[in-house]
PDB file of N, CA and C in Angstrom:
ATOM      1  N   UNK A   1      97.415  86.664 110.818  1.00  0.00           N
ATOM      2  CA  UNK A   1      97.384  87.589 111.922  1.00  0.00           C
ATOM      3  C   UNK A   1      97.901  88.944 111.436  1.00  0.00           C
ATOM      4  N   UNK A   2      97.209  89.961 111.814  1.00  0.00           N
ATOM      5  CA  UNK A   2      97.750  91.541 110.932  1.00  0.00           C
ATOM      6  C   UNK A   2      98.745  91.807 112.031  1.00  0.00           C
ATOM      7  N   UNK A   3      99.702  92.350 111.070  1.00  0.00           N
ATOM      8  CA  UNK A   3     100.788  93.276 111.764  1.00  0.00           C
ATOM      9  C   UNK A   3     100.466  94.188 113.005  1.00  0.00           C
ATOM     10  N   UNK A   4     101.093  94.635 113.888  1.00  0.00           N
ATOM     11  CA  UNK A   4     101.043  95.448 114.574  1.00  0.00           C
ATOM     12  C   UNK A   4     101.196  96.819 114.280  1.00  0.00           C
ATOM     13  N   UNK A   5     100.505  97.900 114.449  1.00  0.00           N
ATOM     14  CA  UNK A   5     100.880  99.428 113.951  1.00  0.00           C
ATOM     15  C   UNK A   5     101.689 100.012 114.475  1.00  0.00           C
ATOM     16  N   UNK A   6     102.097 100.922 113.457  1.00  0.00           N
ATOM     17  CA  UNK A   6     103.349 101.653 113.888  1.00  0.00           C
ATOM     18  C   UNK A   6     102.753 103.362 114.706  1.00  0.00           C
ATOM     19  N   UNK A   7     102.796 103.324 115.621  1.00  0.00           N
ATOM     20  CA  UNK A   7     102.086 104.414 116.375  1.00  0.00           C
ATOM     21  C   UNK A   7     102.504 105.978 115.929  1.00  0.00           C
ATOM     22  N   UNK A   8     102.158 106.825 115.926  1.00  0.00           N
ATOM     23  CA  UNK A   8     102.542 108.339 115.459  1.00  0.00           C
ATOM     24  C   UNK A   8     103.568 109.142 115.631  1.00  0.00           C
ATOM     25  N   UNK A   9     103.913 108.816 116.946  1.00  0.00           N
ATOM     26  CA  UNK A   9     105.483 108.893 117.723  1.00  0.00           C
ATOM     27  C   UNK A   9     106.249 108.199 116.999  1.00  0.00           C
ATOM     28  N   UNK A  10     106.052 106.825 116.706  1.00  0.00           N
ATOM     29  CA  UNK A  10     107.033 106.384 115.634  1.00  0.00           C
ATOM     30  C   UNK A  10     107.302 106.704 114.248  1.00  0.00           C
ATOM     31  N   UNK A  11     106.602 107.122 113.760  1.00  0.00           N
ATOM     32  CA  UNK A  11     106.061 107.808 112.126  1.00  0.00           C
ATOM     33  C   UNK A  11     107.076 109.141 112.218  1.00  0.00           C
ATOM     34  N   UNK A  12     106.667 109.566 113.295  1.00  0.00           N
ATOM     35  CA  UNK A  12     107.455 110.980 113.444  1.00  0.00           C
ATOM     36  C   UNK A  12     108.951 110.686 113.882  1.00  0.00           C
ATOM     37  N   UNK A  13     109.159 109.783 114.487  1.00  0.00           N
ATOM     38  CA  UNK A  13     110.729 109.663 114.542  1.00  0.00           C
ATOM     39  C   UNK A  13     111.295 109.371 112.922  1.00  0.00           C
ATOM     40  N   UNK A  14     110.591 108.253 112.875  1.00  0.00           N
ATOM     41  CA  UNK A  14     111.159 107.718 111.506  1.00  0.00           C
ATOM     42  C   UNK A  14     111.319 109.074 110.113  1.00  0.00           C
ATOM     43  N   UNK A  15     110.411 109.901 110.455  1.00  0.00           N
ATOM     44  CA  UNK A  15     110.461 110.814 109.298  1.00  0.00           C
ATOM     45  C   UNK A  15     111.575 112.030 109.753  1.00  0.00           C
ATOM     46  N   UNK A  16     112.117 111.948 110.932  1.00  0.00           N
ATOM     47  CA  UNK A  16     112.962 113.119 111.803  1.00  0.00           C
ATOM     48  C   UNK A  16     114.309 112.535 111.438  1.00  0.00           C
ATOM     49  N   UNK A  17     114.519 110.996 111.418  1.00  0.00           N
ATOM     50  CA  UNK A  17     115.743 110.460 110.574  1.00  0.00           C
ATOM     51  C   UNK A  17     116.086 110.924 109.618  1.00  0.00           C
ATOM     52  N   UNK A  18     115.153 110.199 108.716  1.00  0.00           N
ATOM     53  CA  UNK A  18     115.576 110.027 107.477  1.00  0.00           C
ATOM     54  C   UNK A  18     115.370 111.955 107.040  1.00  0.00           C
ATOM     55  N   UNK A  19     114.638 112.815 107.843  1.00  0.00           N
ATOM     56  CA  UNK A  19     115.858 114.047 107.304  1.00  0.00           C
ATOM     57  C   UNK A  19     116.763 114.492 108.074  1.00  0.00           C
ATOM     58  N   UNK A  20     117.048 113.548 108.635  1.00  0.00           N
ATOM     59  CA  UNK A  20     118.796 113.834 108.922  1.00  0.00           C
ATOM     60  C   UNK A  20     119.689 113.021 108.691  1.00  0.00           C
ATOM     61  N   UNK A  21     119.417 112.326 107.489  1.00  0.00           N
ATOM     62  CA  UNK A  21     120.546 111.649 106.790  1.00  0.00           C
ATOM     63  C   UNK A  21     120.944 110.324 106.439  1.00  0.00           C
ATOM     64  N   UNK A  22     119.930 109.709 108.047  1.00  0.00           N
ATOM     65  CA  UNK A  22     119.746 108.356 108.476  1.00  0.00           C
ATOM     66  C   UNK A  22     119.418 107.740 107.377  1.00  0.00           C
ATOM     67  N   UNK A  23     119.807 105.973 106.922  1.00  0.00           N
ATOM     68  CA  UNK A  23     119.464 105.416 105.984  1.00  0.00           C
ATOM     69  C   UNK A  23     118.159 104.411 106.855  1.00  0.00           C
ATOM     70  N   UNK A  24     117.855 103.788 105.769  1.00  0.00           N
ATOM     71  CA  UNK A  24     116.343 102.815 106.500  1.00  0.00           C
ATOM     72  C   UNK A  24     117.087 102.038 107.251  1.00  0.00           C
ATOM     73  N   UNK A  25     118.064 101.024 106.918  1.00  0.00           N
ATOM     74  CA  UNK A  25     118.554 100.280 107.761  1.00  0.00           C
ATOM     75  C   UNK A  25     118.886 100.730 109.091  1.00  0.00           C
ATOM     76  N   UNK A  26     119.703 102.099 108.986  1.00  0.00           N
ATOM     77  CA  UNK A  26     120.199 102.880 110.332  1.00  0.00           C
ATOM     78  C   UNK A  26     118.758 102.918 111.300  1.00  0.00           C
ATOM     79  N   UNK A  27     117.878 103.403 110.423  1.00  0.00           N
ATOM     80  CA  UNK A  27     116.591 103.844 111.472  1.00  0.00           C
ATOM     81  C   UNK A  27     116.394 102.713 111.959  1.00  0.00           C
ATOM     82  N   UNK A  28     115.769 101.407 111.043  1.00  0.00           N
ATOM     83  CA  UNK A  28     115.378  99.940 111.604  1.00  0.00           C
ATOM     84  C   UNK A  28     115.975  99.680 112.441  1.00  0.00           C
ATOM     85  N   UNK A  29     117.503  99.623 112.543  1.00  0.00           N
ATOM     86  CA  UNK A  29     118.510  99.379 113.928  1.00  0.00           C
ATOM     87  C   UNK A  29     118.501 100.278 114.933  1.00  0.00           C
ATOM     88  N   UNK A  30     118.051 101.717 114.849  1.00  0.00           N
ATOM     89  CA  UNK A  30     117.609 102.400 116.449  1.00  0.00           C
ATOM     90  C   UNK A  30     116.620 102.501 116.411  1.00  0.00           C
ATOM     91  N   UNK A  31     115.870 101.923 116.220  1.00  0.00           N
ATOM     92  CA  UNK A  31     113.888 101.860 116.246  1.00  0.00           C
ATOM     93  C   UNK A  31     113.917 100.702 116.804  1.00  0.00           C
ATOM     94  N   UNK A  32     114.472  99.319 116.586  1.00  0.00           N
ATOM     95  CA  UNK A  32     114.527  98.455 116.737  1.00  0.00           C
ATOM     96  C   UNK A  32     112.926  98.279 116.002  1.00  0.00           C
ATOM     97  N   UNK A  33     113.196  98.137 114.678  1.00  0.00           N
ATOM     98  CA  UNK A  33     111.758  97.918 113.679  1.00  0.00           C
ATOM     99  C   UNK A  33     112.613  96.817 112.514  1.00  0.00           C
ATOM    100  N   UNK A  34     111.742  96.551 111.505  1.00  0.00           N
ATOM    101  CA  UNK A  34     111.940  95.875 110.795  1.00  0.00           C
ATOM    102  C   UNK A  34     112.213  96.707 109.623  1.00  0.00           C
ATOM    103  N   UNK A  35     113.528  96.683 108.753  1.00  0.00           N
ATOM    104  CA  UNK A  35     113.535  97.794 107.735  1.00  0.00           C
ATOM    105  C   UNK A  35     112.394  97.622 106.932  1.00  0.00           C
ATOM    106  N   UNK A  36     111.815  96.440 106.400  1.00  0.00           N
ATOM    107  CA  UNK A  36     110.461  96.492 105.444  1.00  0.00           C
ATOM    108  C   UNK A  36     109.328  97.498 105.967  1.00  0.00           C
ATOM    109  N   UNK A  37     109.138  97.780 107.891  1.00  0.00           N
ATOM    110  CA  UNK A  37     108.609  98.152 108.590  1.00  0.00           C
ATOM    111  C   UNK A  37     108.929  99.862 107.897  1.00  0.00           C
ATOM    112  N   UNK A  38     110.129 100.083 107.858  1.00  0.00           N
ATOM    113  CA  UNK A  38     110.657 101.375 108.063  1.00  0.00           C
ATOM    114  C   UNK A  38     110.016 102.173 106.125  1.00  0.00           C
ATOM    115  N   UNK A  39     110.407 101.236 105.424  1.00  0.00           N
ATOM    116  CA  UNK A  39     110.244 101.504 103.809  1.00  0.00           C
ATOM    117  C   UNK A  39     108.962 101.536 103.865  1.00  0.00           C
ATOM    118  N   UNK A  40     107.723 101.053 104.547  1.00  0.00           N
ATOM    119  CA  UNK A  40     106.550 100.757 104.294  1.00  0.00           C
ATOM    120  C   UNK A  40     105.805 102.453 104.902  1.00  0.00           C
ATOM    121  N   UNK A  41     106.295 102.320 105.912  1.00  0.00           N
ATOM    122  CA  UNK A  41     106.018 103.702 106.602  1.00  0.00           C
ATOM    123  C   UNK A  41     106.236 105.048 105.693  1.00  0.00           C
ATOM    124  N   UNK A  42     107.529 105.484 105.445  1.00  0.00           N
ATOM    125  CA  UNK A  42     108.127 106.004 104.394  1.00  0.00           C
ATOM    126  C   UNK A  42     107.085 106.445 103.287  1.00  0.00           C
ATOM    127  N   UNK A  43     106.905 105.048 102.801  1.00  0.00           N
ATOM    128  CA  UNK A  43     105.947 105.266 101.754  1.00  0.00           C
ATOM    129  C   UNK A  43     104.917 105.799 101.661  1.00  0.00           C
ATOM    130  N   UNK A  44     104.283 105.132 102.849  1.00  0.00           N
ATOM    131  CA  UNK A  44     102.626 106.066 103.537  1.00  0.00           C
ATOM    132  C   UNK A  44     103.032 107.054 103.535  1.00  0.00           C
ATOM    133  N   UNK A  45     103.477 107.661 104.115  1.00  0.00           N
ATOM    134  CA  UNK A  45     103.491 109.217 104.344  1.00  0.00           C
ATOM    135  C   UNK A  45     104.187 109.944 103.653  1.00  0.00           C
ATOM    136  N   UNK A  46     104.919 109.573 102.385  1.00  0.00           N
ATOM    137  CA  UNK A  46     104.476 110.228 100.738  1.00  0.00           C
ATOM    138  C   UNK A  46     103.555 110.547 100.202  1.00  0.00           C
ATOM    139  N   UNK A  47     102.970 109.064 100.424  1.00  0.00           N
ATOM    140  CA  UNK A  47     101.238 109.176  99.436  1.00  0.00           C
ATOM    141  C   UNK A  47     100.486 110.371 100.016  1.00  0.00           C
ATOM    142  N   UNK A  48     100.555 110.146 101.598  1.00  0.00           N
ATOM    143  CA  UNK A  48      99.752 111.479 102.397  1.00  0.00           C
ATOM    144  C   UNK A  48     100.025 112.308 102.017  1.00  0.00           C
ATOM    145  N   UNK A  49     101.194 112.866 101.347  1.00  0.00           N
ATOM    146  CA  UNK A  49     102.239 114.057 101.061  1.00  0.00           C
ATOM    147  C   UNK A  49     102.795 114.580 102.417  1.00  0.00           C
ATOM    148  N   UNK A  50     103.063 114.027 103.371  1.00  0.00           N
ATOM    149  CA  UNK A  50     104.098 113.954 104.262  1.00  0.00           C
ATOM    150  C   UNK A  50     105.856 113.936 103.795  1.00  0.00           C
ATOM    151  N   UNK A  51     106.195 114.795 104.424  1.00  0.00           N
ATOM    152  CA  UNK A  51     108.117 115.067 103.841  1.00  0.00           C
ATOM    153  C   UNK A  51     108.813 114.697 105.036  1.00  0.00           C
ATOM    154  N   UNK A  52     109.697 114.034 104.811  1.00  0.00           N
ATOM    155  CA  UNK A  52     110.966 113.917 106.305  1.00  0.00           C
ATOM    156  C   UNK A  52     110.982 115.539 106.149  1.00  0.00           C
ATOM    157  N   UNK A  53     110.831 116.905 105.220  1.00  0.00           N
ATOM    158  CA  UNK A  53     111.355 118.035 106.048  1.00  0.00           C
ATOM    159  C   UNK A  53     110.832 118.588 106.874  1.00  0.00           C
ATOM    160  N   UNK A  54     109.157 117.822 106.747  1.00  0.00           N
ATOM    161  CA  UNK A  54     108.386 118.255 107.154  1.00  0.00           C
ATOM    162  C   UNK A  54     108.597 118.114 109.376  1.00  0.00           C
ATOM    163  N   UNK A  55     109.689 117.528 109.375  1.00  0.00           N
ATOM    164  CA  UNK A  55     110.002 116.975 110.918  1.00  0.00           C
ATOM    165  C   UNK A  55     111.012 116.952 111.153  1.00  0.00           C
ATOM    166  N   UNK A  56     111.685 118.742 111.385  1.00  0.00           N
ATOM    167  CA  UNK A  56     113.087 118.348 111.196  1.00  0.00           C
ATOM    168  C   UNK A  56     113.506 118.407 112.596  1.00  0.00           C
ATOM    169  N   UNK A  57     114.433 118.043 112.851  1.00  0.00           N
ATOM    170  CA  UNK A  57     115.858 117.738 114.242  1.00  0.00           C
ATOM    171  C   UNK A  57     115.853 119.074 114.696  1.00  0.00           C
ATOM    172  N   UNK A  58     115.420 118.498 116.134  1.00  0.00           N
ATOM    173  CA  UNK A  58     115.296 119.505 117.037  1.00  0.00           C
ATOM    174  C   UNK A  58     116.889 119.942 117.438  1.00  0.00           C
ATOM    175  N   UNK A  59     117.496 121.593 117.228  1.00  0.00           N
ATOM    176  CA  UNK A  59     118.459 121.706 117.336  1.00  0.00           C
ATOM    177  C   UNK A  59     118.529 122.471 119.116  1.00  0.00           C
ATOM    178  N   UNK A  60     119.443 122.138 120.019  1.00  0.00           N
ATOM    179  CA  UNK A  60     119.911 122.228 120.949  1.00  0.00           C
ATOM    180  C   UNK A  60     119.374 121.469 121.990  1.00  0.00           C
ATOM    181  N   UNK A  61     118.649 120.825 121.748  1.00  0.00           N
ATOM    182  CA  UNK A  61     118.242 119.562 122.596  1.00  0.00           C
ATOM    183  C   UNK A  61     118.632 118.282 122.844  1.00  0.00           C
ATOM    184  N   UNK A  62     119.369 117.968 124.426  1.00  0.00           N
ATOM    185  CA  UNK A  62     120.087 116.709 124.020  1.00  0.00           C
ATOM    186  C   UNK A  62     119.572 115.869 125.329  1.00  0.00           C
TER     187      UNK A  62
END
């Protein structure tokens, strides 16, 4: 049975973490994802040439 996808909203959180410091595990535990989930993602959107700077933390928004 194939995995379920990780939707674009999630891609973009995950890459808004990890440039702000977040480790994979941290993200996997407020994503509520699977860290293999989180490293796999990551990876894709290297190859794309996608950057966590490329999505950075929205400042004054809470």
């Amino acid at each position: 049975m194939p995995a379920e996808r990780v939707s674009m909203r999630r891609v973009c959180e995950i890459l808004r973490l990890k440039h702000g410091g977040a480790s994979d595990r941290q993200i996997a535990r407020l994503l509520n994802l699977a860290r293999s989930t989180v490293v796999l993602t990551l990876e894709r959107a290297a190859a794309a040439g996608c950057r966590p700077s490329l999505f950075p933390t929205p400042e004054g928004r809470g």
